[in-house]
Protein backbone atom coordinates (compact mmCIF):
# COMPACT_ATOMS: atom_id res chain seq x y z
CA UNK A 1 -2.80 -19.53 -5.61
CA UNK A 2 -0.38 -16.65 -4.76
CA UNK A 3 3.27 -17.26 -5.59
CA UNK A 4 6.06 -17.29 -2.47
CA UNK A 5 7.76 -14.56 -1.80
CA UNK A 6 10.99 -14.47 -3.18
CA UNK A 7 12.31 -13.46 0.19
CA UNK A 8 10.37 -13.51 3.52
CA UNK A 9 12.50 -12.08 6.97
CA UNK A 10 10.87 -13.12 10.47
CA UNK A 11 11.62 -11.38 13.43
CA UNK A 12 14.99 -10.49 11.88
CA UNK A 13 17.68 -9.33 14.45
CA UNK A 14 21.13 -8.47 14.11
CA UNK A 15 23.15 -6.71 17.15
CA UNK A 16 26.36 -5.07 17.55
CA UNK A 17 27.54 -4.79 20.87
CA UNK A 18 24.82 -1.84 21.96
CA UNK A 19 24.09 -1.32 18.47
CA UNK A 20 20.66 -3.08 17.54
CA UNK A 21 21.35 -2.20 13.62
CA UNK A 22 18.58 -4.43 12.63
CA UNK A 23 15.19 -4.86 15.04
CA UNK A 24 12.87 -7.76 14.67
CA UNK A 25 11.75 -7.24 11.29
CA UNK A 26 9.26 -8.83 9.29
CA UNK A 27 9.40 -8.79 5.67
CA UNK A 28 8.02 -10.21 2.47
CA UNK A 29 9.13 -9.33 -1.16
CA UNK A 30 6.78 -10.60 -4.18
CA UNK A 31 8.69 -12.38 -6.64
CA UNK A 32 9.27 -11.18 -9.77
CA UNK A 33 8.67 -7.29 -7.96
CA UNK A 34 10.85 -4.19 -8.07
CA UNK A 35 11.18 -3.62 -4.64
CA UNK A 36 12.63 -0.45 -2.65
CA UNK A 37 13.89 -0.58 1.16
CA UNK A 38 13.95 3.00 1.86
CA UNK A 39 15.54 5.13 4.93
CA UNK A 40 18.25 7.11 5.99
CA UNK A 41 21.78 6.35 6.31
CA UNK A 42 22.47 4.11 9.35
CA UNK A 43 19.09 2.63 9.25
CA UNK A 44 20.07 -0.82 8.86
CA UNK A 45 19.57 -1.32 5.06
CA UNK A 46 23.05 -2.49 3.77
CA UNK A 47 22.93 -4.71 7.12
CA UNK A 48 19.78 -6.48 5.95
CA UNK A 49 20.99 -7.52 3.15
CA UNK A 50 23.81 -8.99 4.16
CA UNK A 51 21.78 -11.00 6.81
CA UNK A 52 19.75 -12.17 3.72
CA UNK A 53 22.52 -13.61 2.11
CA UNK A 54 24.06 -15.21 4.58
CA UNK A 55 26.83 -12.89 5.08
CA UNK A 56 25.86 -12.06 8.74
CA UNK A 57 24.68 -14.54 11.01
CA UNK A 58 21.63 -13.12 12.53
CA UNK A 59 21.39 -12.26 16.63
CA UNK A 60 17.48 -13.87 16.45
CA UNK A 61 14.98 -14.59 13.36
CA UNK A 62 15.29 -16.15 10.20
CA UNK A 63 15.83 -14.94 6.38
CA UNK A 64 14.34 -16.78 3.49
CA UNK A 65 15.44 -16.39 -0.11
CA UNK A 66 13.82 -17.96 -3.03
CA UNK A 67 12.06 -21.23 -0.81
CA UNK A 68 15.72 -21.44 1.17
CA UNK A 69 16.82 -20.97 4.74
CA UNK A 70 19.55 -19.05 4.43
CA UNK A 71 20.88 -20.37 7.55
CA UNK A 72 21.11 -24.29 6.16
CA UNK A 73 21.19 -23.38 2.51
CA UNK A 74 23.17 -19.63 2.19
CA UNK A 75 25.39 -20.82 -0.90
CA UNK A 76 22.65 -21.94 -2.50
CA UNK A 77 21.19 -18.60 -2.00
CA UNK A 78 24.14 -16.78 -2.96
CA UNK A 79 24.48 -18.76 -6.11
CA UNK A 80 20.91 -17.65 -7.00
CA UNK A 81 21.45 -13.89 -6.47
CA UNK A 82 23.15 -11.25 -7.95
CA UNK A 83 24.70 -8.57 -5.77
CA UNK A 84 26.08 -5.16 -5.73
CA UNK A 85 26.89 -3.67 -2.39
CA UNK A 86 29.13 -0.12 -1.89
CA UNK A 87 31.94 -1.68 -3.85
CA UNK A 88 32.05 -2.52 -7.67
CA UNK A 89 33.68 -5.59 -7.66
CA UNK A 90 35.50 -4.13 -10.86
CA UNK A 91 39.24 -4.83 -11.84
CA UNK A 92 40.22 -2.08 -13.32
CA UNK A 93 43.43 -2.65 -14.57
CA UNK A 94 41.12 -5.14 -17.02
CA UNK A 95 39.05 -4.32 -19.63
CA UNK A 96 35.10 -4.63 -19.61
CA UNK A 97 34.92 -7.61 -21.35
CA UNK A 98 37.58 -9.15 -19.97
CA UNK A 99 35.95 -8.23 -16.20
CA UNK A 100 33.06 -10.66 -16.98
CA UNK A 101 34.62 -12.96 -18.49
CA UNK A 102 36.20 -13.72 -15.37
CA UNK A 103 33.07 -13.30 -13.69
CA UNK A 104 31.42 -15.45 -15.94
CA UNK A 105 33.93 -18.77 -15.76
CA UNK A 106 33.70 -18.14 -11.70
CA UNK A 107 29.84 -19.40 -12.56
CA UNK A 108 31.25 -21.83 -14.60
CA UNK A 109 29.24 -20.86 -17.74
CA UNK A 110 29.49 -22.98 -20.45
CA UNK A 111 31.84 -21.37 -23.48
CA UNK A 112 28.98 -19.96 -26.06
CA UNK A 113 26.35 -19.30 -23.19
CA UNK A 114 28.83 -17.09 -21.35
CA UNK A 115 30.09 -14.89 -24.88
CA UNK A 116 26.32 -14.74 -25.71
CA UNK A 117 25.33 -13.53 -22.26
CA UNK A 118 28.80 -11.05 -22.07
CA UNK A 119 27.39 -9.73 -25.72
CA UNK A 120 23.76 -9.19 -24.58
CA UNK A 121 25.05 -7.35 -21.51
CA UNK A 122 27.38 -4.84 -22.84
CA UNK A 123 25.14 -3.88 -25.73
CA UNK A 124 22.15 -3.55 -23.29
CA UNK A 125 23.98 -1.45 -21.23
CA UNK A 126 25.43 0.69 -23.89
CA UNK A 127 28.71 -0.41 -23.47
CA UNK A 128 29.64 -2.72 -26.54
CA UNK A 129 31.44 -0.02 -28.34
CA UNK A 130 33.88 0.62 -25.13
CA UNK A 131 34.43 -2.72 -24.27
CA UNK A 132 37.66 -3.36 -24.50
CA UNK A 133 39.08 -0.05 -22.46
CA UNK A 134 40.31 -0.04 -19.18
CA UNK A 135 37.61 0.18 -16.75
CA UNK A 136 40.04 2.96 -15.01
CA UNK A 137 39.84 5.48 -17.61
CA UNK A 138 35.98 5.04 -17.59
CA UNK A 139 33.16 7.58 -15.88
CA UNK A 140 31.66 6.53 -12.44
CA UNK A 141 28.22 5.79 -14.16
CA UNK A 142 29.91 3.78 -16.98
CA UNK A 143 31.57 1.74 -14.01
CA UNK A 144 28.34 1.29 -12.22
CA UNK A 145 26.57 0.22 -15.51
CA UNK A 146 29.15 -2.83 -15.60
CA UNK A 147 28.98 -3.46 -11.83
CA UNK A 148 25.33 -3.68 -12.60
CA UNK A 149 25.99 -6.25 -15.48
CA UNK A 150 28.28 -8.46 -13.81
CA UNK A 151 25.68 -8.85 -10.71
CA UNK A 152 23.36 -10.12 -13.24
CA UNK A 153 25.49 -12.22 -15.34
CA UNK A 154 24.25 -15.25 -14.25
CA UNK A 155 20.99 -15.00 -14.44
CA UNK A 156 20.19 -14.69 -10.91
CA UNK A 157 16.64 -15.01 -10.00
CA UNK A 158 16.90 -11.98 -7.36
CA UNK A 159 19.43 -9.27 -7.36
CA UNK A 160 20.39 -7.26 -4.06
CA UNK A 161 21.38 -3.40 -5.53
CA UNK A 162 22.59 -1.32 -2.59
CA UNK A 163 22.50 2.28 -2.92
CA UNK A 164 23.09 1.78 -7.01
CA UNK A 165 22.81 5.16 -7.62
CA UNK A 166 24.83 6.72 -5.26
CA UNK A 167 27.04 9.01 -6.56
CA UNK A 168 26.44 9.42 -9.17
CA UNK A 169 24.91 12.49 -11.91
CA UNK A 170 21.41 12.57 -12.73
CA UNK A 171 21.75 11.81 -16.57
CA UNK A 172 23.47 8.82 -15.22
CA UNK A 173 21.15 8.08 -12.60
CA UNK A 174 18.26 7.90 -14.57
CA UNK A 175 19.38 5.37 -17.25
CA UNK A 176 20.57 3.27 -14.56
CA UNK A 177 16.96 2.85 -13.45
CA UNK A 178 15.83 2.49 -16.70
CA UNK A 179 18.16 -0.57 -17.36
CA UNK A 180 17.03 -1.75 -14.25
CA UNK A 181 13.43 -1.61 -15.10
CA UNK A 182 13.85 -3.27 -18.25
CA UNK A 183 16.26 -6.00 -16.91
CA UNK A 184 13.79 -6.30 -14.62
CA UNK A 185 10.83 -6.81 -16.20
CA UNK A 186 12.23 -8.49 -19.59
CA UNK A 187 13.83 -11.63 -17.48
CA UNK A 188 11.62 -11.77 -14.36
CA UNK A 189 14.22 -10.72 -11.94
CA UNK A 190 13.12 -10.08 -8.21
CA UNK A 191 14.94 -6.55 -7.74
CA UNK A 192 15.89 -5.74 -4.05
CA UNK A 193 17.12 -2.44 -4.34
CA UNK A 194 17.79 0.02 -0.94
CA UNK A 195 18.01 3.78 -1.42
CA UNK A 196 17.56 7.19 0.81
CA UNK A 197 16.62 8.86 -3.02
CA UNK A 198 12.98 9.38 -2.93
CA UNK A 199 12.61 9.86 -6.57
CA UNK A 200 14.18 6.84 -7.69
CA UNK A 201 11.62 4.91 -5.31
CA UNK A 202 9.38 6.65 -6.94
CA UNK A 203 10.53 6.23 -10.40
CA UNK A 204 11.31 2.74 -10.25
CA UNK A 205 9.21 -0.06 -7.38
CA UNK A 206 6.09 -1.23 -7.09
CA UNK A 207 6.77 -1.48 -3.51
CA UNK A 208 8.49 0.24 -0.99
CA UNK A 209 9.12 -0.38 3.16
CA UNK A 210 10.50 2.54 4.96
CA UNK A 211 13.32 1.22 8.24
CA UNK A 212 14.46 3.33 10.40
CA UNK A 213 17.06 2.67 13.57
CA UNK A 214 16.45 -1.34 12.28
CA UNK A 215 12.72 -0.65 12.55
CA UNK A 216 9.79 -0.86 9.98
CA UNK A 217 7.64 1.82 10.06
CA UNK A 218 5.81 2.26 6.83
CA UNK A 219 5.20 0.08 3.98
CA UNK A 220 3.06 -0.36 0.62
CA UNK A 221 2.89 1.25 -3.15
CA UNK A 222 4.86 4.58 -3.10
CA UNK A 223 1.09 5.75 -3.89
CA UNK A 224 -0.49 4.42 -0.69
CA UNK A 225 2.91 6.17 1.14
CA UNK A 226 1.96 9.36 -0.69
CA UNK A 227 -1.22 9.01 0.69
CA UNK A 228 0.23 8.42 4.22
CA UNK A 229 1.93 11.59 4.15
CA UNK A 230 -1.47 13.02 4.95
CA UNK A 231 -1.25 16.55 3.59
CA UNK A 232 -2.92 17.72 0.15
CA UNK A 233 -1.27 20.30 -1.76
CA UNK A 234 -4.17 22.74 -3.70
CA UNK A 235 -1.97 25.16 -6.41
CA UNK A 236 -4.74 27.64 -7.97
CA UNK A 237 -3.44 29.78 -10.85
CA UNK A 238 -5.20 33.04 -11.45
CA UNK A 239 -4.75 36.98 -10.21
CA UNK A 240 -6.38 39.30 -7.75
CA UNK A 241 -5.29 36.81 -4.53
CA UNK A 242 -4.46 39.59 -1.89
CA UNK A 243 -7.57 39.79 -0.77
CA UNK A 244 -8.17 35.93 0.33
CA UNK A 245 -4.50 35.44 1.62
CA UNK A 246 -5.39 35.88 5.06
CA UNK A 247 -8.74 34.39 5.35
CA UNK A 248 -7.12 31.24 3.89
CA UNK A 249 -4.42 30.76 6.54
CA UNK A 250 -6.76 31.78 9.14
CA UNK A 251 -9.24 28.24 8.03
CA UNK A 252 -8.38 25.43 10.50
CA UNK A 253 -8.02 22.93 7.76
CA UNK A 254 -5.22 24.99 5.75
CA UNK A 255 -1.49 24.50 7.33
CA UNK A 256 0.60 26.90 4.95
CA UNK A 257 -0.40 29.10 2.18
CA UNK A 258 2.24 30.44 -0.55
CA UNK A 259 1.32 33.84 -3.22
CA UNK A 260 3.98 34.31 -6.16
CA UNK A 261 2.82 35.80 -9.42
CA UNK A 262 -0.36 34.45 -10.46
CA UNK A 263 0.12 31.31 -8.18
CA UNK A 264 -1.66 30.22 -4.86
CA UNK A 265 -0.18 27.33 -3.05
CA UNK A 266 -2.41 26.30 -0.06
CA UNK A 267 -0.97 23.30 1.92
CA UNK A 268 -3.99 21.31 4.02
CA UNK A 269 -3.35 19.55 6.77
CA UNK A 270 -5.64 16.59 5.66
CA UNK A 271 -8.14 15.37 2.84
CA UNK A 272 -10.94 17.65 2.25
CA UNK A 273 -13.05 19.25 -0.30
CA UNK A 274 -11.40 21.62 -2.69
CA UNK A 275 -14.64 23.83 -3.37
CA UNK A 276 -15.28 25.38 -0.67
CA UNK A 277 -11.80 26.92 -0.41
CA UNK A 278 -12.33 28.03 -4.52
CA UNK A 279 -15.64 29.82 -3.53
CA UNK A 280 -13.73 31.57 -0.83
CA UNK A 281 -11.17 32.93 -3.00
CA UNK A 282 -13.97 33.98 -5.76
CA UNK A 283 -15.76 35.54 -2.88
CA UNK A 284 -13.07 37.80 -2.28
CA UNK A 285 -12.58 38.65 -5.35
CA UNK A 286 -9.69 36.45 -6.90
CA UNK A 287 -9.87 35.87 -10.73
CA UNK A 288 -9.59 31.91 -10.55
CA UNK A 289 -8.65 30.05 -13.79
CA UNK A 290 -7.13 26.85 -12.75
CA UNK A 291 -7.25 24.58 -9.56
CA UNK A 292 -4.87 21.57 -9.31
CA UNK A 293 -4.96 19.07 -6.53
CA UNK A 294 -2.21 16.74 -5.79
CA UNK A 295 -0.94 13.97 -2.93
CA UNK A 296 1.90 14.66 -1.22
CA UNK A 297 4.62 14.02 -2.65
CA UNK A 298 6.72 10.63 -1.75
CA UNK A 299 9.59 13.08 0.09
CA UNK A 300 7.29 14.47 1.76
CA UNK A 301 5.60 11.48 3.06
CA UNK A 302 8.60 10.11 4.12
CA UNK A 303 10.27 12.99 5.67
CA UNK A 304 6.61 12.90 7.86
CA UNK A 305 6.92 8.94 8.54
CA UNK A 306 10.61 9.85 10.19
CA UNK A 307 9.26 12.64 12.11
CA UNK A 308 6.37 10.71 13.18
CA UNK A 309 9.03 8.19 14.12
CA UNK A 310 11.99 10.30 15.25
CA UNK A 311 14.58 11.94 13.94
CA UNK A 312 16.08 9.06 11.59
CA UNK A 313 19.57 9.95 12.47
CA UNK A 314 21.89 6.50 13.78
């Protein structure tokens, strides 16, 4: 028997004034998933999650988080979670340790579970060594690393991450993911985590829903989403292309074709077999030595979904 979800939404709704920021949206998160909620800014991500914790009172629907009603049970739900939203939390006239510490006696951890969990934290996150500086003089990523650590300090079962990236480099960037990942995955944690950075989708869920204006509009692996996108991209290394150039853009099936030295990139419009397009190019007397064919990529796909579905701006 399948597992709950560790959140379901039903006919979600949230409006402001003549703002619908959030649009009747249904929405199920596996537990124990990495989970992305992709779509441009203003599309109602930071908004849903506030509705799922109880923060917002919905305008119609219901959220569910971890087998509770957020509107009868929210501080149980928000005692179960872990959050980062746009802001830190951070004081940063204290030090690291001394930030979760408080954090940590808020959740009323008992004395050696709470130093245990503070020291598994900071040396996970690489931040042991630093621990007892100001978190003023410290880098953005550094700060986001312990923003990261006190959302997880109790042991949430699922974690809301909003945008975690934002901002900052992509050194920084990427080992945020990879703590995530391994957080993650080591302790079971449900990850909720909203972005507009395609790669880090990529990089990081098993899932992904793309909203846009407070609508749904595309969801499954970021595979399946590739897949979505429609287009196949066909790069052929070689020499001798000149003489197929035109032919190729001139077939109904190819949408762009790019020459740079000893590099064809033909761009199809849908999937179809790769030979036939190879025997053209031999036929016309192209020297042929390698033929790659790829998906999409997830940008790509979901720079198509918006278009299918407007412009995404709001």
């Amino acid at each position: 028997m399948a597992s709950a979800p560790a959140l379901r939404l039903d006919g979600l709704t949230r409006r402001f004034d003549t703002v619908t920021a959030v649009d009747h949206l249904d929405l199920e998160v596996p537990a124990g998933s990495v989970f992305g909620f992709l779509g441009p800014n203003g599309a109602g991500k930071t908004t849903t999650i506030r509705l799922a914790l109880g923060l917002l009172e919905p305008t119609a629907g219901r959220a569910e988080v971890l087998g509770r009603d957020v509107a009868t049970d929210g501080d149980a739900v928000r005692r179960a979670c872990g959050v980062l939203l746009e802001h830190t939390g951070l004081y940063e006239r204290l030090s690291a340790v001394d930030n979760l510490e408080f954090y940590a006696r808020l959740w009323r951890m008992p004395d050696d579970a709470r130093r245990a969990r503070i020291r598994e934290l900071l040396e996970h996150f690489g931040l042991a060594d630093r621990q007892r500086e100001l978190v003023a003089t410290w880098s953005r990523g550094m700060k986001q690393k312990l923003a990261l650590a006190r959302a997880l300090l109790h042991r949430p079962a699922m974690v809301f991450l909003d945008e975690p990236t934002a901002g900052l480099d992509p050194v920084a960037a990427a080992s945020l993911r990879s703590d995530v990942l391994e957080l993650a995955r080591r302790e079971g944690v449900t990850a909720f985590i909203t972005t507009h950075n395609l790669d880090e989708a990529e990089r990081t869920c098993d899932a992904v829903r793309v909203i846009r204006a407070g609508r749904l509009i595309a969801q499954g692996s970021p595979a399946a989403l590739r897949a979505r996108g429609g287009r196949q991209i066909v790069t052929v290394r070689g020499a001798r292309f000149g003489g197929a150039v035109g032919v190729l853009r001139a077939r109904p099936e190819v949408e762009r074709v790019e020459q740079s030295d000893g590099r064809l990139e033909i761009e199809l419009k849908s999937e179809v077999p790769v030979a036939p397009l190879v025997r053209l190019l031999v036929d016309h007397g192209a020297d042929v030595e390698e033929v790659h064919k790829g998906a999409a990529s997830l940008e790509e796909a979901f720079l198509a979904l918006l278009d299918e579905n407007g412009d995404g701006a709001g």
